[in-house]
Protein backbone atom coordinates (compact mmCIF):
# COMPACT_ATOMS: atom_id res chain seq x y z
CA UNK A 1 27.43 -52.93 11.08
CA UNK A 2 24.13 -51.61 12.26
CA UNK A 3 25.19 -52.17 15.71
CA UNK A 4 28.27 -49.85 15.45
CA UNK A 5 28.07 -46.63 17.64
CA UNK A 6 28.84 -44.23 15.46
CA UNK A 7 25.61 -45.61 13.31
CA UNK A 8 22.46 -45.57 14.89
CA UNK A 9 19.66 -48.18 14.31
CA UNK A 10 17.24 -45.62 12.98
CA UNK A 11 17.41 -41.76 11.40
CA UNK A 12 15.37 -39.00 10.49
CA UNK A 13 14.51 -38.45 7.25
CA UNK A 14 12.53 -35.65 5.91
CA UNK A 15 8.98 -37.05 3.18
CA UNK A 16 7.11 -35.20 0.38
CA UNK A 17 3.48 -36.02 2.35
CA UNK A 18 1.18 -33.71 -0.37
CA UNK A 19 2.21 -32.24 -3.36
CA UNK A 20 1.97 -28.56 -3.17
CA UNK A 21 -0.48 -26.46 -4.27
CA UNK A 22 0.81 -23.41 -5.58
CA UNK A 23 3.41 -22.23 -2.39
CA UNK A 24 4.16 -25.01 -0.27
CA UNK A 25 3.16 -24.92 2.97
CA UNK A 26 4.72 -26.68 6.21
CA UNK A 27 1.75 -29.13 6.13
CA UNK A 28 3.65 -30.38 2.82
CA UNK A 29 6.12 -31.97 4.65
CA UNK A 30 7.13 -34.24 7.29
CA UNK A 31 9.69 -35.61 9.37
CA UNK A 32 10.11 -39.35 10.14
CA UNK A 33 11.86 -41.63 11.75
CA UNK A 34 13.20 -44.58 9.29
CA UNK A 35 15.11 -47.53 9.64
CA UNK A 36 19.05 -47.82 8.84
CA UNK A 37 20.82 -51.05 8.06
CA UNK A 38 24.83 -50.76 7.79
CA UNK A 39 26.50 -50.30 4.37
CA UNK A 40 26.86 -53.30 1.86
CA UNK A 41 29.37 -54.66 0.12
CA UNK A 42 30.35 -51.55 -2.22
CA UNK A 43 28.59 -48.71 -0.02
CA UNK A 44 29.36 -46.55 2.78
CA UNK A 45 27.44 -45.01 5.28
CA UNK A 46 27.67 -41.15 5.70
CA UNK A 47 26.47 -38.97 9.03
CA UNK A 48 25.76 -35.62 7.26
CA UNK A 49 26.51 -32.69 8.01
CA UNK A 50 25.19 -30.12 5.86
CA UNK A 51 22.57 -30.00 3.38
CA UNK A 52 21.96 -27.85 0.59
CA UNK A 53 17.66 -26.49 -0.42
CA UNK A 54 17.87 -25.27 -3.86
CA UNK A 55 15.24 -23.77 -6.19
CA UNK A 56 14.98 -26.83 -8.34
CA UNK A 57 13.61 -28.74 -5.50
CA UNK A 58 10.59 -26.94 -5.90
CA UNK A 59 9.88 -28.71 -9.65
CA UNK A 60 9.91 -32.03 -8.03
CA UNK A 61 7.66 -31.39 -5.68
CA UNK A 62 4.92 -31.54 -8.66
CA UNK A 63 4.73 -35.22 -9.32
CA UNK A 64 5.74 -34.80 -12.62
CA UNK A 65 9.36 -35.59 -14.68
CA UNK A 66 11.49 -32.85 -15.65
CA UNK A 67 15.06 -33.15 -16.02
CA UNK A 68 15.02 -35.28 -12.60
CA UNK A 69 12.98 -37.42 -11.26
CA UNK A 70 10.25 -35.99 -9.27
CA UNK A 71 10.02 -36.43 -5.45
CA UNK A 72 7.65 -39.57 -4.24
CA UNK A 73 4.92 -39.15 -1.82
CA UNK A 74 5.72 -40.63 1.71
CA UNK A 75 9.52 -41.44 0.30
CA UNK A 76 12.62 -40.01 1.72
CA UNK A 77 13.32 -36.75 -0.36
CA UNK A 78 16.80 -36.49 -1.53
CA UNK A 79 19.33 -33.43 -2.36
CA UNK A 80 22.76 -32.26 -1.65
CA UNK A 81 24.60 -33.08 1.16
CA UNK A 82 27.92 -33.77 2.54
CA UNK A 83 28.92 -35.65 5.30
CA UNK A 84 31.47 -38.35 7.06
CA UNK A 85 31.61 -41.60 6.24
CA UNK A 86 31.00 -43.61 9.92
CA UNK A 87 31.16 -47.05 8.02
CA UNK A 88 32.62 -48.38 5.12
CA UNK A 89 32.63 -51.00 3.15
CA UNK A 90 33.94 -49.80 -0.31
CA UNK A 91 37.52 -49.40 -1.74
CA UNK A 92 38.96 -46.16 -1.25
CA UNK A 93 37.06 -44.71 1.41
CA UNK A 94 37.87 -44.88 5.11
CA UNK A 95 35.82 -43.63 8.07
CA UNK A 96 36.71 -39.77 8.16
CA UNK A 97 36.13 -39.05 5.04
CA UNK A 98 34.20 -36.38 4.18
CA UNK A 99 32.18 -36.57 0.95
CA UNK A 100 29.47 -35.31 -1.10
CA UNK A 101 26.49 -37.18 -2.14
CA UNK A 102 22.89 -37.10 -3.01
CA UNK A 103 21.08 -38.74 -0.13
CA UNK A 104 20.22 -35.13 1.83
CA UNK A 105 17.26 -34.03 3.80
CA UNK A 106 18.27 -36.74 6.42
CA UNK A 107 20.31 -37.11 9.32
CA UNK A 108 22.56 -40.69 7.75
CA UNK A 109 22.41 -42.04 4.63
CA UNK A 110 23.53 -45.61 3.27
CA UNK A 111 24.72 -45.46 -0.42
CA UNK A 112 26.39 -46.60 -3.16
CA UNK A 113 30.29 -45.41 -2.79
CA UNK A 114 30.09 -44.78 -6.96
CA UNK A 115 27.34 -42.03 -6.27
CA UNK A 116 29.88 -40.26 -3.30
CA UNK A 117 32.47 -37.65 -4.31
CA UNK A 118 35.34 -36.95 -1.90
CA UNK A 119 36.01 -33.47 -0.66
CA UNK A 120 39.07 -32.62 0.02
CA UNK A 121 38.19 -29.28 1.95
CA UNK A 122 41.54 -28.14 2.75
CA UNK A 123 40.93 -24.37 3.90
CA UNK A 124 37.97 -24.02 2.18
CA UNK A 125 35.33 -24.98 4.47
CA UNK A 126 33.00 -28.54 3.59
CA UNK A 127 29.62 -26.53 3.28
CA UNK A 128 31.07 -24.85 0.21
CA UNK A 129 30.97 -27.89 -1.14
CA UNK A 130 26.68 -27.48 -1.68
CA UNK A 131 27.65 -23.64 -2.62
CA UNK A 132 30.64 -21.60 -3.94
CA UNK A 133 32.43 -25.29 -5.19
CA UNK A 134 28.97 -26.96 -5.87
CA UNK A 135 26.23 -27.20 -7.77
CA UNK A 136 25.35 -23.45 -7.48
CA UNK A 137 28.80 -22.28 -8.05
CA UNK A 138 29.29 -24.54 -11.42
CA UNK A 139 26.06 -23.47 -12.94
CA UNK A 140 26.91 -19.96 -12.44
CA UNK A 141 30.58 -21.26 -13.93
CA UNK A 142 29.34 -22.90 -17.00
CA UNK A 143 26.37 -20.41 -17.44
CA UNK A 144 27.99 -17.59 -17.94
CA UNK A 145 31.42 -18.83 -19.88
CA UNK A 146 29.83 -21.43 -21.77
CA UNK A 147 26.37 -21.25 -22.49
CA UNK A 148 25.91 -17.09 -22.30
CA UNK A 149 29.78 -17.60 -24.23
CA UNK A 150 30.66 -14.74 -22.61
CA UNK A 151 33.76 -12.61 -23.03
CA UNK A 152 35.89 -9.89 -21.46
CA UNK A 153 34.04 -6.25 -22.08
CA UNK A 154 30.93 -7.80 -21.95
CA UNK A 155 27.96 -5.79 -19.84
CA UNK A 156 26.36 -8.70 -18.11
CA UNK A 157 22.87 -8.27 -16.16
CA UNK A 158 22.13 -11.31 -13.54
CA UNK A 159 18.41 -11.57 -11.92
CA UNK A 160 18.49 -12.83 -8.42
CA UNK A 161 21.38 -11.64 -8.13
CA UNK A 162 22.23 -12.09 -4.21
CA UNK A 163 21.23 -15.90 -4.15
CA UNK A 164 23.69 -18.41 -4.41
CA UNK A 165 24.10 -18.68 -8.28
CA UNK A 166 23.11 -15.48 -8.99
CA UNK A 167 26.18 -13.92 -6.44
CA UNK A 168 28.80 -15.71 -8.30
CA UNK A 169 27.81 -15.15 -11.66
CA UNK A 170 28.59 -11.25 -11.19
CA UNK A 171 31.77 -11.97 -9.37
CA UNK A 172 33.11 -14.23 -11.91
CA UNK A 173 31.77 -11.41 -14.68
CA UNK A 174 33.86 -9.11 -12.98
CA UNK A 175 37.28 -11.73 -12.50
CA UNK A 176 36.64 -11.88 -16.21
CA UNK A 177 37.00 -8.61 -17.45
CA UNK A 178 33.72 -7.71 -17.69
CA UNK A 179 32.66 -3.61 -18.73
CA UNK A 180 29.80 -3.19 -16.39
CA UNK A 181 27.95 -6.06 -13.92
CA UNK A 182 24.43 -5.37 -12.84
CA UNK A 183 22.43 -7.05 -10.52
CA UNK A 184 18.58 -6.89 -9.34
CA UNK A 185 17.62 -8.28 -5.76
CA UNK A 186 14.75 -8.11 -3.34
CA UNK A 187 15.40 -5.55 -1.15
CA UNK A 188 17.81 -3.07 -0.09
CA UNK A 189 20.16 -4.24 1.68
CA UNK A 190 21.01 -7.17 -1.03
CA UNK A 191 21.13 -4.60 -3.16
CA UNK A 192 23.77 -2.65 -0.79
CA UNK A 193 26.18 -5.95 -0.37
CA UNK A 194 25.80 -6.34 -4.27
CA UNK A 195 27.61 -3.10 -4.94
CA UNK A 196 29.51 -3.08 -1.53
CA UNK A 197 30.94 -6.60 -1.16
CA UNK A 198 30.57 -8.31 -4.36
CA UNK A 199 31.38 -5.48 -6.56
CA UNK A 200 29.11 -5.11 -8.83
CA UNK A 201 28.72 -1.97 -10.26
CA UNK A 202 25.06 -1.45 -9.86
CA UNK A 203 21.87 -3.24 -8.36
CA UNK A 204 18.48 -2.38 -8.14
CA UNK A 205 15.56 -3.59 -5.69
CA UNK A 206 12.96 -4.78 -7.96
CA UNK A 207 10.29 -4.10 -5.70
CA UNK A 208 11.22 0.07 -5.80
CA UNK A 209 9.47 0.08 -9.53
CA UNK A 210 9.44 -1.09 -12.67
CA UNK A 211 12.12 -3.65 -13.64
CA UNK A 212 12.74 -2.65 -17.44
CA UNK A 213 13.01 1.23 -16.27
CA UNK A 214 15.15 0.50 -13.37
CA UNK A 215 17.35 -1.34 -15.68
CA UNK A 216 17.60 1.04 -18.66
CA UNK A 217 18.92 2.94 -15.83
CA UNK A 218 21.39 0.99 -14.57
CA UNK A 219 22.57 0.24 -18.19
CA UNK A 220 22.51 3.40 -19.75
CA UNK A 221 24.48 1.59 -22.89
CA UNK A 222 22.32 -2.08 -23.04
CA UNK A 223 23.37 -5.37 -22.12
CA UNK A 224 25.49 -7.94 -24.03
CA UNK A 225 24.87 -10.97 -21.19
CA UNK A 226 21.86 -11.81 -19.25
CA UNK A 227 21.69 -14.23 -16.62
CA UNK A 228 18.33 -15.50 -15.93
CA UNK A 229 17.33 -16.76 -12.63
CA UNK A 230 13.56 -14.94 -12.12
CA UNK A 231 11.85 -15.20 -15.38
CA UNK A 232 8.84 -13.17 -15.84
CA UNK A 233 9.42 -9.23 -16.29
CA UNK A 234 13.08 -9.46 -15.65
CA UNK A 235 13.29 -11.38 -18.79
CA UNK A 236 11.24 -9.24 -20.84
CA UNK A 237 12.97 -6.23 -19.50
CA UNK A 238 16.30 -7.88 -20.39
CA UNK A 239 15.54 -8.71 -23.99
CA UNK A 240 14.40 -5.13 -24.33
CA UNK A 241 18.06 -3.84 -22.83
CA UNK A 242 20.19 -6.64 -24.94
CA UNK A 243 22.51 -5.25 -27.85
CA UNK A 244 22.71 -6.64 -30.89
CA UNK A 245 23.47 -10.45 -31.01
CA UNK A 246 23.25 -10.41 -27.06
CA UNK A 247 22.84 -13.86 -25.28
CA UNK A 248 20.72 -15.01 -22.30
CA UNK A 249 20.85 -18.20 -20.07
CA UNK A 250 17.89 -19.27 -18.76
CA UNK A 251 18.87 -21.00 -15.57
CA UNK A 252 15.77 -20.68 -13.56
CA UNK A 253 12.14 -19.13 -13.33
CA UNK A 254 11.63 -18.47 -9.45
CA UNK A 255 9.00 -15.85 -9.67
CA UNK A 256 6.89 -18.77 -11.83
CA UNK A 257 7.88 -21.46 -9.48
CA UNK A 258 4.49 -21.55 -7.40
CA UNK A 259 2.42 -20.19 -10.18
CA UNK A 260 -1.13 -22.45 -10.24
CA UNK A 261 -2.00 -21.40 -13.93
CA UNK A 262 0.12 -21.18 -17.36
CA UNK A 263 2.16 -17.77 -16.72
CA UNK A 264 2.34 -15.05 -19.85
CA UNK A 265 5.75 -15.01 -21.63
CA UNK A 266 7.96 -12.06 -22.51
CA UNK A 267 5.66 -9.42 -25.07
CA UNK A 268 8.80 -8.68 -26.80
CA UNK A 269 10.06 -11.89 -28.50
CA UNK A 270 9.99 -10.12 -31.84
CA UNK A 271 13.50 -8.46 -30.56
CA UNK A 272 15.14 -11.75 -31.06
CA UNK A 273 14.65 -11.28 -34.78
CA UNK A 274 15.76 -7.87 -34.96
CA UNK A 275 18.80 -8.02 -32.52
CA UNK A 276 19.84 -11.96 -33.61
CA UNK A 277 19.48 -12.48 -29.48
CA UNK A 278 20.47 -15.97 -28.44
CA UNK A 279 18.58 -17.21 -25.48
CA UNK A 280 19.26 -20.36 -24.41
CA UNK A 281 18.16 -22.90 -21.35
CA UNK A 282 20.71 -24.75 -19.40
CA UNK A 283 20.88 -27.82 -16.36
CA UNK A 284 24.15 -28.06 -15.23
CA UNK A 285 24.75 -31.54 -15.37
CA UNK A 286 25.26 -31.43 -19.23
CA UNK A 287 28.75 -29.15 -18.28
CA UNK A 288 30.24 -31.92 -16.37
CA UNK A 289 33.41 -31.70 -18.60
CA UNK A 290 34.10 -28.21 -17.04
CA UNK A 291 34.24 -29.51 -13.38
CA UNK A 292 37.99 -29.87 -12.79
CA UNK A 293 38.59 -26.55 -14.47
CA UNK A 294 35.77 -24.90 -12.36
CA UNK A 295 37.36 -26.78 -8.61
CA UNK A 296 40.75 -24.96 -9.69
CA UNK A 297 39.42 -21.80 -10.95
CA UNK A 298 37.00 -20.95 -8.45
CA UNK A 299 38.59 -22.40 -5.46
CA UNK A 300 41.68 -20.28 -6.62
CA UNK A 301 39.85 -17.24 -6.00
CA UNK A 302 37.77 -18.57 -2.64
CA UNK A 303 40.92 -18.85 -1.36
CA UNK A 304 42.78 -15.57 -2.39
CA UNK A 305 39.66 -13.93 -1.22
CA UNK A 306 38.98 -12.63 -5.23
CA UNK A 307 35.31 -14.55 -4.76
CA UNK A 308 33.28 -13.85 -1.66
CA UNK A 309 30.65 -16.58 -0.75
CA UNK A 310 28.03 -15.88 1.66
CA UNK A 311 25.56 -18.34 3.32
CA UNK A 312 22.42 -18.39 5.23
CA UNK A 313 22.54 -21.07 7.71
CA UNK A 314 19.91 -22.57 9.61
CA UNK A 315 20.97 -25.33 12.10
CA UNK A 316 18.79 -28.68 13.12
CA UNK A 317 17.42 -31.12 10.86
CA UNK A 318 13.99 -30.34 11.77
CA UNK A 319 14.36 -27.22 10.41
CA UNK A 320 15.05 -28.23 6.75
CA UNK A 321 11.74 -27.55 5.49
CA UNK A 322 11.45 -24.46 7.04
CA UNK A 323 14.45 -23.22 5.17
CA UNK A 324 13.57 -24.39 2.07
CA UNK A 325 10.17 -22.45 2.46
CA UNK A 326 12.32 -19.69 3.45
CA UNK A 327 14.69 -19.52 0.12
CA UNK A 328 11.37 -19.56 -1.98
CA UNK A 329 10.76 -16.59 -0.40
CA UNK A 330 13.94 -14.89 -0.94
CA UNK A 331 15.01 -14.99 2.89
CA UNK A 332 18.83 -16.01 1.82
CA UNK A 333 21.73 -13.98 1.25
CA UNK A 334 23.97 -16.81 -0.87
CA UNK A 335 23.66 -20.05 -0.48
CA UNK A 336 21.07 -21.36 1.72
CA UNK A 337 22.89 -24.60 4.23
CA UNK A 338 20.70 -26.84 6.62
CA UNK A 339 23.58 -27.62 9.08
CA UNK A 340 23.65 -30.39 11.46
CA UNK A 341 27.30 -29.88 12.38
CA UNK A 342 27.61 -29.30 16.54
C-alpha cells in the first residue's frame, strides 16, 4: 500500500523539540520528515487537509497530564484535522471520504478507522468541521446551554469574545433569546465585527481601560451568564457584575496560559456567598451526548446564515507553528485553520 501514488513513502510531521518556557517560541518546534507505511487491516490512511491550533494545545506543551495527555518531546504532535482517505482498509470507508480525526499537525496520517468521524460537508464547507461544527463550536454549544444552564432573557457576558468559541457563544445567546450579549476583545476592530456582524449588543477592547469599569458599562443592569475564556481580571470583573444566583463557565484561562509563576485569583470570591454564584469548569468531551443535537442545531443556522463563522487561515504545513504562536497572541478573528488544501 505504501507504494500507491496517492500515498507517499514519507510525510512531514510537525515535533514538540523543548518544552516552552513561558511563551513558546519558534525554536520550540520543528518540522520533520517521518516515515509512512500503508494502512492495516482496520485503518485508513488520510491526506489532510486542514488542521485546527487551539488554545488547549498550549497545556500540553508542559510535560505534564491534564485532561489529555501531554505532548512528547521529539514525537509527532497531534490535534484536529480533517482530511481524505487515499487508502483504505476498513469497513465503511472508501477512498474520497472526507473525515475528521486526531492525527493533525502533519501532512498524512495512518490510523485506526474507530478514531475517524465522517463528514458529510454538504454546503457547509470541511474546515468547519475544526470550527463552527467542531470542537470549538460544541464547547461554546454545551457551555452555554448546559453547563452556564442558560435561558432565554438571560444577559450573558463572553471573554474572548471574537475567537472561535468565544464568537459563537454570543451568537447562539442571541438565537436563544437572550436580553443583552456582551463581548470583550483585543482591539478595535474585533470589537467593531462583534457588534456589526455577530450582533452582539456591545463589546469593549480590553486594552482601552479597566475591564470591570468597561463592563459595568456595558451592563448597566449586571450579568446573569458569564462565559469564561481569559481568566484573570475578566473573571474578577465578571463575578463583581453577576446578579444574584448568576452562573459562569470556565472554559479557558488564555491570559494565564504562558504565565511562569502561580497567577493571583479573583479578590472577590466572597461574592459567591452573597450572590449564590455558580461557577463551574468544563472540557467538552464530557457533553458528548449533545453532539447530534448540536450538528442539527448549529448547522441549521450555518446554513440559513442565522450563525456567521469566520476563520483565519494560514496555508502550508510549514506554517503550522507559526499560527499557533499567532492565536496565543490573539492574531485570529474565529477559528484559526492551517490549510493544506491547493
Amino acid at each position: 500500500m505504501s507504494d500507491t501514488p496517492s500515498l507517499p513513502a514519507t510525510t512531514r510531521a510537525w515535533h514538540l523539540v523543548a518544552h516552552p518556557q513561558g511563551t513558546p517560541e519558534p525554536k520550540d518546534f520543528e518540522l520533520r520528515e517521518i516515515p509512512l507505511a500503508g494502512p492495516a487491516e482496520g485503518q485508513i490512511a488520510v491526506r489532510n487537509l486542514h488542521l485546527s491550533v487551539d488554545p488547549y494545545m498550549r497545556g500540553r506543551m508542559t510535560g505534564k497530564k491534564t485532561y489529555v495527555e501531554p505532548y512528547a518531546l521529539d514525537r509527532p504532535m497531534t490535534g484536529g484535522a480533517i482530511g481524505e482517505v487515499v487508502a483504505s482498509r476498513a469497513e465503511g470507508f472508501a477512498v474520497g471520504d472526507h473525515v475528521l480525526h486526531d492525527l493533525g499537525w502533519r501532512e498524512h496520517a495512518v490510523l485506526d478507522a474507530k478514531y475517524a468521524v465522517k463528514a458529510e460537508a454538504g454546503d457547509v464547507p470541511l474546515s468547519a468541521y475544526l470550527g463552527a461544527l467542531g470542537m470549538p463550536g460544541m464547547t461554546a454549544y454545551a457551555g452555554l446551554l448546559e453547563v452556564a444552564s442558560f435561558k432565554e432573557g438571560d444577559a450573558v457576558f463572553v471573554s474572548g469574545a471574537a475567537g472561535a468559541v468565544g464568537s459563537q457563544v454570543g451568537q447562539i445567546a442571541r438565537l436563544k433569546g437572550a436580553s443583552r450579549v456582551i463581548g470583550s476583545a483585543g482591539s478595535d476592530e474585533k470589537v467593531r465585527r462583534l457588534v456589526e456582524e455577530y450582533g452582539f449588543d456591545a463589546a469593549f477592547n480590553y486594552k482601552n481601560g479597566p475591564v470591570a469599569e468597561q463592563l459595568a458599562e456595558a451592563a448597566p443592569d449586571g450579568i446573569d451568564v458569564y462565559f469564561d475564556n481569559v481568566g484573570g481580571d475578566h473573571l474578577e470583573a465578571a463575578i463583581g457584575a453577576l446578579n444574584l444566583h448568576g452562573r459562569a463557565t470556565i472554559c479557558g484561562a488564555i491570559a494565564q496560559y504562558n504565565a511562569t509563576e502561580p497567577q493571583p485569583g479573583p479578590r472577590n470570591l466572597a461574592l459567591l456567598i452573597a450572590k449564590r454564584l455558580r461557577l463551574q469548569g468544563m472540557i467538552v468531551m464530557d457533553h458528548d451526548h449533545l453532539r447530534q443535537q448540536f450538528f442539527e442545531e448549529v448547522g441549521g443556522w450555518i446554513r440559513s446564515g442565522a450563525l456567521k463563522r469566520d476563520e483565519t487561515v494560514v496555508h502550508g504545513i510549514e506554517n503550522t507553528a507559526d499560527a499557533f504562536l499567532g492565536l496565543l497572541r490573539g492574531e485570529n478573528t474565529g477559528k484559526m485553520i492551517v490549510t493544506l488544501a491547493g
